[in-house]
Protein backbone atom coordinates (compact mmCIF):
# COMPACT_ATOMS: atom_id res chain seq x y z
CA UNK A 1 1.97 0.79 -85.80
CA UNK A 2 2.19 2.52 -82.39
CA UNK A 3 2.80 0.66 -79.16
CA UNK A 4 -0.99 1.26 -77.62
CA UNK A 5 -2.41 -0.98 -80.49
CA UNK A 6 0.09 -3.98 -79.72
CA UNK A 7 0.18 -4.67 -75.73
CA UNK A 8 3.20 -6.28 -74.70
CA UNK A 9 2.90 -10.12 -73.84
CA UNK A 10 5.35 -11.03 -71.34
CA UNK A 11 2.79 -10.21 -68.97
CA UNK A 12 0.41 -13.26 -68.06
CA UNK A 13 -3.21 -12.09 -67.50
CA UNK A 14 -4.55 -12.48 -63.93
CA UNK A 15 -7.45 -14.47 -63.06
CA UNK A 16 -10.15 -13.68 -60.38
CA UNK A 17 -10.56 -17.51 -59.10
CA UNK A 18 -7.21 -19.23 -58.54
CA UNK A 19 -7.79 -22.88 -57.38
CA UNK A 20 -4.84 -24.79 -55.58
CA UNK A 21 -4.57 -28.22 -56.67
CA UNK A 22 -3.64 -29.80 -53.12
CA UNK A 23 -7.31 -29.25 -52.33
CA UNK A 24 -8.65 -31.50 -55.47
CA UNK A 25 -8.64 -34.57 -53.66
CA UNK A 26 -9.87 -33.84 -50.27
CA UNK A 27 -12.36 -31.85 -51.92
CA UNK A 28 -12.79 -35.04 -54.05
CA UNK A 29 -13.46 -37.58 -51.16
CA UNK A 30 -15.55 -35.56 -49.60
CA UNK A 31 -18.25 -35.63 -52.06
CA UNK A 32 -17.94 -38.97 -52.63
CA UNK A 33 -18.51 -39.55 -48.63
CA UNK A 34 -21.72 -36.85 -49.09
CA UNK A 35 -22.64 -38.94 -51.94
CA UNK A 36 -22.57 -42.05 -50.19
CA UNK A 37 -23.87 -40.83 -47.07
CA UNK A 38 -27.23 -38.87 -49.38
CA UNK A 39 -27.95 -42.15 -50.84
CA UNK A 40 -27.15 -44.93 -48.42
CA UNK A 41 -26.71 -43.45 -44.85
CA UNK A 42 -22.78 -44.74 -44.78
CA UNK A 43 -21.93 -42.28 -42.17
CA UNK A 44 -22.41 -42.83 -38.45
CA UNK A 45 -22.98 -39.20 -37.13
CA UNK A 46 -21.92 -35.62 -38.33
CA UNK A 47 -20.08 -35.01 -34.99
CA UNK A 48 -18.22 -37.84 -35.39
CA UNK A 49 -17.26 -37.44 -38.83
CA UNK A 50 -16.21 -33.61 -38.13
CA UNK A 51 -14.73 -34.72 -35.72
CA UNK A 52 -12.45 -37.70 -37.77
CA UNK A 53 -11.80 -34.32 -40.26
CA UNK A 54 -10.89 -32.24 -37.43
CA UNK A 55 -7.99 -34.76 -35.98
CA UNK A 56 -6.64 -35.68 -39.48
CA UNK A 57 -6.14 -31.48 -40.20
CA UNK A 58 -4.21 -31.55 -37.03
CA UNK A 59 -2.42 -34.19 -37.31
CA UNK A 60 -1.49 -33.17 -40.62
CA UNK A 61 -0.45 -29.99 -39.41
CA UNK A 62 1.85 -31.40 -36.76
CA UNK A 63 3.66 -34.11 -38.94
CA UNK A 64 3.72 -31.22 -41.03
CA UNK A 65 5.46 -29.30 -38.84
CA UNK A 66 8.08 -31.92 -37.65
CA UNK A 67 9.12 -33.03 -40.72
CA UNK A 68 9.77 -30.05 -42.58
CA UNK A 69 11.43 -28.12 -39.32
CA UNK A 70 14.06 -30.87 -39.37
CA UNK A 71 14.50 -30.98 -43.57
């Protein structure tokens, strides 16, 4: 046997699409609130709603921030 026909396998094989699982249930709620929206109009306005999105990123950021700066 030579060492072209056996490859060695320490080294894990790289995928194309890597997914982070922190985004699994953001992603999750949001289609349930496109969902709900589609089918029974739960949703006051887009603008509002981007905006709701918009201040929660932020404020995650922030407490983000603070809380890990003083760790």
């Amino acid at each position: 046997m030579t060492a072209a026909a056996n490859p060695p396998l320490d080294k894990p094989a790289r995928r194309r699409f890597r997914f982070d699982n922190r985004y699994v249930a953001p992603l999750f709620i949001t289609c349930i609130l496109l969902a709900g929206h589609l089918s029974y109009g739960i949703l006051e306005s887009y603008k509002k709603t981007a905006l709701a999105i918009v201040a929660a990123l932020v404020t995650e950021l922030i407490l983000g921030r603070i809380f890990l700066a003083s760790g």
